[in-house]
N, C-alpha and C. Protein backbone atom coordinates (compact mmCIF):
# COMPACT_ATOMS: atom_id res chain seq x y z
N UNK A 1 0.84 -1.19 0.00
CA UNK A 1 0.00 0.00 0.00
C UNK A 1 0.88 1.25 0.00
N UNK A 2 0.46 2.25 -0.74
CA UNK A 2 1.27 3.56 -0.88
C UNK A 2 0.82 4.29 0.19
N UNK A 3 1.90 4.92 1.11
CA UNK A 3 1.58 6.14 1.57
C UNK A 3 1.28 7.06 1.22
N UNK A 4 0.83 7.90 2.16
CA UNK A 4 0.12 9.06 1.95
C UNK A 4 1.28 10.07 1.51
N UNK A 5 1.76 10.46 2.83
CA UNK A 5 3.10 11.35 2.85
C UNK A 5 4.73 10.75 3.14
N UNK A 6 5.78 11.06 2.60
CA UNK A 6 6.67 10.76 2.74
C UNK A 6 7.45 11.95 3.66
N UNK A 7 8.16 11.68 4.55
CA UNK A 7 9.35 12.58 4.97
C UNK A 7 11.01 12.49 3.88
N UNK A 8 11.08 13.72 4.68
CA UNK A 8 12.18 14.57 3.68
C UNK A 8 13.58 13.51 3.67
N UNK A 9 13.50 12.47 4.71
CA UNK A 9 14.15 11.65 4.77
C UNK A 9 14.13 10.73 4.07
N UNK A 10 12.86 10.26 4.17
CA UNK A 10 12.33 8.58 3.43
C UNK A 10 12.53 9.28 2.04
N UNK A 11 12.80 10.25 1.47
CA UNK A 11 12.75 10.80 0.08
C UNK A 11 14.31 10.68 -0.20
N UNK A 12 14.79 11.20 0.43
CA UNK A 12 16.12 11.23 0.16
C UNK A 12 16.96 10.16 0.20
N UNK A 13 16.31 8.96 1.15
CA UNK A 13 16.87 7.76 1.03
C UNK A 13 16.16 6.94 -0.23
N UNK A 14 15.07 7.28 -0.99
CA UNK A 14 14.50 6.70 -1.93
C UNK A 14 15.36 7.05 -3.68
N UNK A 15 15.42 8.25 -3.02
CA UNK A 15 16.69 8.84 -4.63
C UNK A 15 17.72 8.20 -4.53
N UNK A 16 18.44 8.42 -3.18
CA UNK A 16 19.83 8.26 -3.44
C UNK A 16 20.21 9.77 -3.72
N UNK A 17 19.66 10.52 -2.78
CA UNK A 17 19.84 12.33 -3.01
C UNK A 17 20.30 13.16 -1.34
N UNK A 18 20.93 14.06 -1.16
CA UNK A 18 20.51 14.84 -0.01
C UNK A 18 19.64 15.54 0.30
N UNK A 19 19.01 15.43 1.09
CA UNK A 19 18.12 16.31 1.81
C UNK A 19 18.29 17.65 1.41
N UNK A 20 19.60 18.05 1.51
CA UNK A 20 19.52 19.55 1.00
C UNK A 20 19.58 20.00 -0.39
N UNK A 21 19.83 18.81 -1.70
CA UNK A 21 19.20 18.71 -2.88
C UNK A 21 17.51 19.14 -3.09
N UNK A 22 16.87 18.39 -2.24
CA UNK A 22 15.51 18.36 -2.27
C UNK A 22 14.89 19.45 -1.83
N UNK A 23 15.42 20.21 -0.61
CA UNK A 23 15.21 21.52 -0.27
C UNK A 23 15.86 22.86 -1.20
N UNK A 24 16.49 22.64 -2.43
CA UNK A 24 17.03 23.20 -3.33
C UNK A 24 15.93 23.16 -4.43
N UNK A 25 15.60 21.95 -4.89
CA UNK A 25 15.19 21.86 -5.71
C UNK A 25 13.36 22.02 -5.32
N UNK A 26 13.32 22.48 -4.35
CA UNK A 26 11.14 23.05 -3.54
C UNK A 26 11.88 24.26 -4.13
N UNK A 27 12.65 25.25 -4.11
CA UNK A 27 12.95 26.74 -3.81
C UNK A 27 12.99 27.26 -5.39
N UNK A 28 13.84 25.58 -6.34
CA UNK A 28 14.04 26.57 -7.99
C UNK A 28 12.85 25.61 -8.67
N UNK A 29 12.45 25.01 -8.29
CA UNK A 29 10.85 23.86 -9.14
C UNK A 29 9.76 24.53 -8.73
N UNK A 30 9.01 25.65 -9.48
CA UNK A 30 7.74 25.67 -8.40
C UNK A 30 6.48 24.55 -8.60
N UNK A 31 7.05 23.63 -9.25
CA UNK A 31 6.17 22.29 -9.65
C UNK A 31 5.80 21.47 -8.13
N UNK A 32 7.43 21.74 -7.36
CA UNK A 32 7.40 20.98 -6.76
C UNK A 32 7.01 21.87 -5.22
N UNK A 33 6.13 21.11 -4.35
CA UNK A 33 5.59 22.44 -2.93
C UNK A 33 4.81 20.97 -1.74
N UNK A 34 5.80 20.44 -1.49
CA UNK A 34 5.86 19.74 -0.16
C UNK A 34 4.57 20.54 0.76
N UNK A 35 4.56 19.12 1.45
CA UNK A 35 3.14 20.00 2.31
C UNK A 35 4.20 20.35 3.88
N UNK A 36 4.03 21.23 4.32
CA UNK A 36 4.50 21.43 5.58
C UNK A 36 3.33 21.85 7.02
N UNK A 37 3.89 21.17 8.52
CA UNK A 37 3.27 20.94 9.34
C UNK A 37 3.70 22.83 10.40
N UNK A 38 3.04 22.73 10.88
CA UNK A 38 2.76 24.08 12.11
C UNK A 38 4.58 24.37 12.15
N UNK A 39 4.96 22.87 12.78
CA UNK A 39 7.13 23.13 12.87
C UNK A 39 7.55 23.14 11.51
N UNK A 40 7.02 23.21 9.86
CA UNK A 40 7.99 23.32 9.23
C UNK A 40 8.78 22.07 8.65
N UNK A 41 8.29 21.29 9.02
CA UNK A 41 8.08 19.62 8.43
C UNK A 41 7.79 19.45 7.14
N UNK A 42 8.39 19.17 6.22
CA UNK A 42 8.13 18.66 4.91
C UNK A 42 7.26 17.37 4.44
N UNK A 43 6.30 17.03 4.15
CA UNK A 43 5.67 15.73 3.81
C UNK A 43 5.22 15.68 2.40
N UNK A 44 6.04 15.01 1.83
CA UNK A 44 5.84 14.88 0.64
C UNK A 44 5.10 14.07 0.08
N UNK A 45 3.83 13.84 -0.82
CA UNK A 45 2.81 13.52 -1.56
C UNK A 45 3.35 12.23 -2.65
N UNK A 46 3.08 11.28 -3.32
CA UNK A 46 3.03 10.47 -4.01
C UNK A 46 3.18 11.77 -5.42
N UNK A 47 2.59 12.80 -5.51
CA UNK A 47 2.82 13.89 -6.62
C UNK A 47 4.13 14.45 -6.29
N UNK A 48 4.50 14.55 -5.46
CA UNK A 48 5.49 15.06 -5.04
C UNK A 48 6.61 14.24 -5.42
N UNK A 49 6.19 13.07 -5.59
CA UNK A 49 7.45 11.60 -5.53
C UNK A 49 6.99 12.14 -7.11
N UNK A 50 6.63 12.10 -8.10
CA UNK A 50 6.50 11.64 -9.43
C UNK A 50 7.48 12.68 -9.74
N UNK A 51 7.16 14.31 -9.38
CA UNK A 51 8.02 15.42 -9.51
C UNK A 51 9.57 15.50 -9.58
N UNK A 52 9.79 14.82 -8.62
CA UNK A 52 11.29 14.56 -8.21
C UNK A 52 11.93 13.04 -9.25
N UNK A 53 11.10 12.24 -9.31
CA UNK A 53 11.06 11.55 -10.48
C UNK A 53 11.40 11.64 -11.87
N UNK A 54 10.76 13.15 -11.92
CA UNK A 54 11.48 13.86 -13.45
C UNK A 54 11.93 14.40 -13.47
N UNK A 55 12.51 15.10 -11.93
CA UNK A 55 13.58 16.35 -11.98
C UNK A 55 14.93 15.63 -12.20
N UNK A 56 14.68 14.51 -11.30
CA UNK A 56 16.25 13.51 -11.93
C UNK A 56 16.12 12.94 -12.60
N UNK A 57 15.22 12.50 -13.63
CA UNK A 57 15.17 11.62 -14.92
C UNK A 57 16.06 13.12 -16.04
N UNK A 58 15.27 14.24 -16.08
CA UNK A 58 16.05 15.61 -16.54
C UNK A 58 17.70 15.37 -16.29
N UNK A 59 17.71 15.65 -15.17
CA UNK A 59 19.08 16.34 -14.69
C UNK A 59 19.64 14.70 -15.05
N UNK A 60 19.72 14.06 -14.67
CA UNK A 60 20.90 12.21 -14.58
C UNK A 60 20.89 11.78 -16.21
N UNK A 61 19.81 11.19 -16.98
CA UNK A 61 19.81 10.99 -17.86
C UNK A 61 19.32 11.52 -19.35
N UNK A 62 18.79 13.22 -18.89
CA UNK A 62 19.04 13.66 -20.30
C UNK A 62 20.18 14.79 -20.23
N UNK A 63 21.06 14.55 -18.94
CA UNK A 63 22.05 15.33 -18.28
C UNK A 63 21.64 17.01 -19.14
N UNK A 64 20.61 17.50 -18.13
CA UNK A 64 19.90 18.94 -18.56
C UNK A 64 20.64 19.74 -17.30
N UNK A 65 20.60 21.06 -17.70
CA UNK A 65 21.36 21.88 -16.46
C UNK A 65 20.02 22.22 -16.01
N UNK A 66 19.47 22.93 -14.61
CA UNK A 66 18.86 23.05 -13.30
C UNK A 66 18.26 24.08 -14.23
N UNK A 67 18.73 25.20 -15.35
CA UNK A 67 17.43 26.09 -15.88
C UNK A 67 17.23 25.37 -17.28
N UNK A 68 17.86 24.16 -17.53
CA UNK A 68 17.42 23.46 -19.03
C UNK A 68 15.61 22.46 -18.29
N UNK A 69 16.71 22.20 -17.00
CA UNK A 69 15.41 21.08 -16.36
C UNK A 69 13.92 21.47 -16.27
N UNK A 70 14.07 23.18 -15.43
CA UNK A 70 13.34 23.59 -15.05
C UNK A 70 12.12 24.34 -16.29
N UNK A 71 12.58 24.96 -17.48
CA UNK A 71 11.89 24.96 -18.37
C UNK A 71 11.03 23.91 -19.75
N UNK A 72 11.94 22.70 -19.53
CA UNK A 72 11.42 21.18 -19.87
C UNK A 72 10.20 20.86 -18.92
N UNK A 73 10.75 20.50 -17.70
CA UNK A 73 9.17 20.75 -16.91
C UNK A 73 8.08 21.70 -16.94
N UNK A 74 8.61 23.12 -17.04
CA UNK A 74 7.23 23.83 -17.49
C UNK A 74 6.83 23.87 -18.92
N UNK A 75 7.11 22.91 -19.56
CA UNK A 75 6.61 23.22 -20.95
C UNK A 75 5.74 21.85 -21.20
N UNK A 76 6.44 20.32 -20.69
CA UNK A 76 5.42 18.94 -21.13
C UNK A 76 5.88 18.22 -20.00
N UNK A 77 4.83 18.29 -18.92
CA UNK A 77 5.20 17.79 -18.33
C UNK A 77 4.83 16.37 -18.07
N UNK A 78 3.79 15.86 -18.80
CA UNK A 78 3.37 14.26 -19.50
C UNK A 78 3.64 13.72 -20.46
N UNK A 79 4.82 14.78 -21.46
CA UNK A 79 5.81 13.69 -22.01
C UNK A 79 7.09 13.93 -21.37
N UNK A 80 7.51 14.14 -20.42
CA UNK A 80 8.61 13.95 -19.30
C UNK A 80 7.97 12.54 -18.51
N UNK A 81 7.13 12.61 -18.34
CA UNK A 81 6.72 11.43 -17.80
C UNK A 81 6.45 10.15 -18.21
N UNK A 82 6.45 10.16 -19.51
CA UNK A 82 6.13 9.11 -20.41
C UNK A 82 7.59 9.04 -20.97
N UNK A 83 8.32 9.65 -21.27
CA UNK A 83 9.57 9.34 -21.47
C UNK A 83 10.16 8.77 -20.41
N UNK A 84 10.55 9.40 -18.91
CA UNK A 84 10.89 8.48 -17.81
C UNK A 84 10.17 7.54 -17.62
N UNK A 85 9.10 7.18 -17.65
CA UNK A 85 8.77 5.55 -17.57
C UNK A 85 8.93 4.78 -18.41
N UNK A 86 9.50 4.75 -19.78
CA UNK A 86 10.03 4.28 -20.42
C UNK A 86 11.51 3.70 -20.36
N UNK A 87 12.58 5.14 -19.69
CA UNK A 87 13.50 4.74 -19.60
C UNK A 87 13.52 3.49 -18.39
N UNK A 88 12.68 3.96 -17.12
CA UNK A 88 12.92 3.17 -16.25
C UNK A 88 12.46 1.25 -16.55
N UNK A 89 11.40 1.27 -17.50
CA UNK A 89 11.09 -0.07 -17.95
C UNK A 89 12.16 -0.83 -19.12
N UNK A 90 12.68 -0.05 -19.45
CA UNK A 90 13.91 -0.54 -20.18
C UNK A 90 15.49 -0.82 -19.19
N UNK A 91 15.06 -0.22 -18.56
CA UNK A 91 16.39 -0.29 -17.49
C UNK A 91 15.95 -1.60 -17.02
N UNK A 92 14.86 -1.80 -16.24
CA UNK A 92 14.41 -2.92 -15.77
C UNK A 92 14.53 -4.45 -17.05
N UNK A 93 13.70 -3.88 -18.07
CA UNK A 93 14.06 -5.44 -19.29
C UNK A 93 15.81 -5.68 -19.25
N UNK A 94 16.50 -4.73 -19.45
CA UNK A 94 18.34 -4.53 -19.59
C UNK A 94 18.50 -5.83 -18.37
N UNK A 95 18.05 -5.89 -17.43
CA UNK A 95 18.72 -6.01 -16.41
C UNK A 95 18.26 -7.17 -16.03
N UNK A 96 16.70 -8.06 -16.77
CA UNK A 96 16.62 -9.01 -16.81
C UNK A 96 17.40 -9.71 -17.73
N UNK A 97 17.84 -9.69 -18.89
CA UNK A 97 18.17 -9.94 -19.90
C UNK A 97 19.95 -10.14 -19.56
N UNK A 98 20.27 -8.89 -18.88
CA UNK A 98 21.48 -9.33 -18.15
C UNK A 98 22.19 -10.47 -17.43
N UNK A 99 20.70 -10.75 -16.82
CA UNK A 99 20.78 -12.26 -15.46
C UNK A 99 20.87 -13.08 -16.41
N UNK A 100 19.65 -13.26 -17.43
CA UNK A 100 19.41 -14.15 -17.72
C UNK A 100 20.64 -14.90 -18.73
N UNK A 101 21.58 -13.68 -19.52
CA UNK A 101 22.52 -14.22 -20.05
C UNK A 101 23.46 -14.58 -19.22
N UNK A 102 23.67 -14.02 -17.82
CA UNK A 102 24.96 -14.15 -17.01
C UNK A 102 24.28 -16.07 -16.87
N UNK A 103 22.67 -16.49 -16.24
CA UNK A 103 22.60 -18.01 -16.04
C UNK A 103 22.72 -18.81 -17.04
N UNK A 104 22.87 -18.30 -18.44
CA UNK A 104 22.93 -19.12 -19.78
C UNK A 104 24.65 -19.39 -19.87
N UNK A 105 25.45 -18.30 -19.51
CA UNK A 105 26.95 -18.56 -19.19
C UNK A 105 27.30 -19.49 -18.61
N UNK A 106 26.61 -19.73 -17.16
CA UNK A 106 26.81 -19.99 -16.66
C UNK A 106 26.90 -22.05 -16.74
N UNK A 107 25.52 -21.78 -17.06
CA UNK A 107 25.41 -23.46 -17.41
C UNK A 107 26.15 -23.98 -18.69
């Protein structure tokens, strides 16, 4: 079952990012706007996860600079998304296909 909200933590351990990436990237994305509690607590949304999803699908693999990223997102932001789920399902076939030749070696 998906959560509701994520902390700024459980996010940052889900990228493979710092915390203070993610608080960089709420300040130059206005796509992206964490919900915050009375203290200032960040809880981030399943929308929030997709966001960050394409800010590093941008920046890692179409290696875009932070104002190339940021105007790609405001222009399509459902074929950014359809392109990263693509890459990521191909990453995934790669990597079966990988095993499966490493157990064909093998035997």
């Amino acid at each position: 079952m998906e959560k509701l909200f994520y902390s700024i933590s459980e996010v940052a351990e889900m990228f493979k990012v710092n915390q203070s990436n993610l608080r960089f990237w709420e300040k130059e994305f206005k796509e992206l706007k964490p919900r915050r509690n009375e203290k200032g607590t960040r809880f981030y949304t399943p929308e929030d996860i997709l966001i960050i999803k394409q800010i590093i699908y941008l920046i890692n693999e179409q290696k875009l600079t932070l104002p190339g990223a940021k105007r790609r997102l405001g222009q399509n932001k459902d074929q950014i998304a359809k392109q990263q789920e693509i890459v990521e399902r191909l990453k995934k076939v790669k990597t079966e296909l990988l095993g499966i030749a490493k157990a064909l070696s093998a035997e």
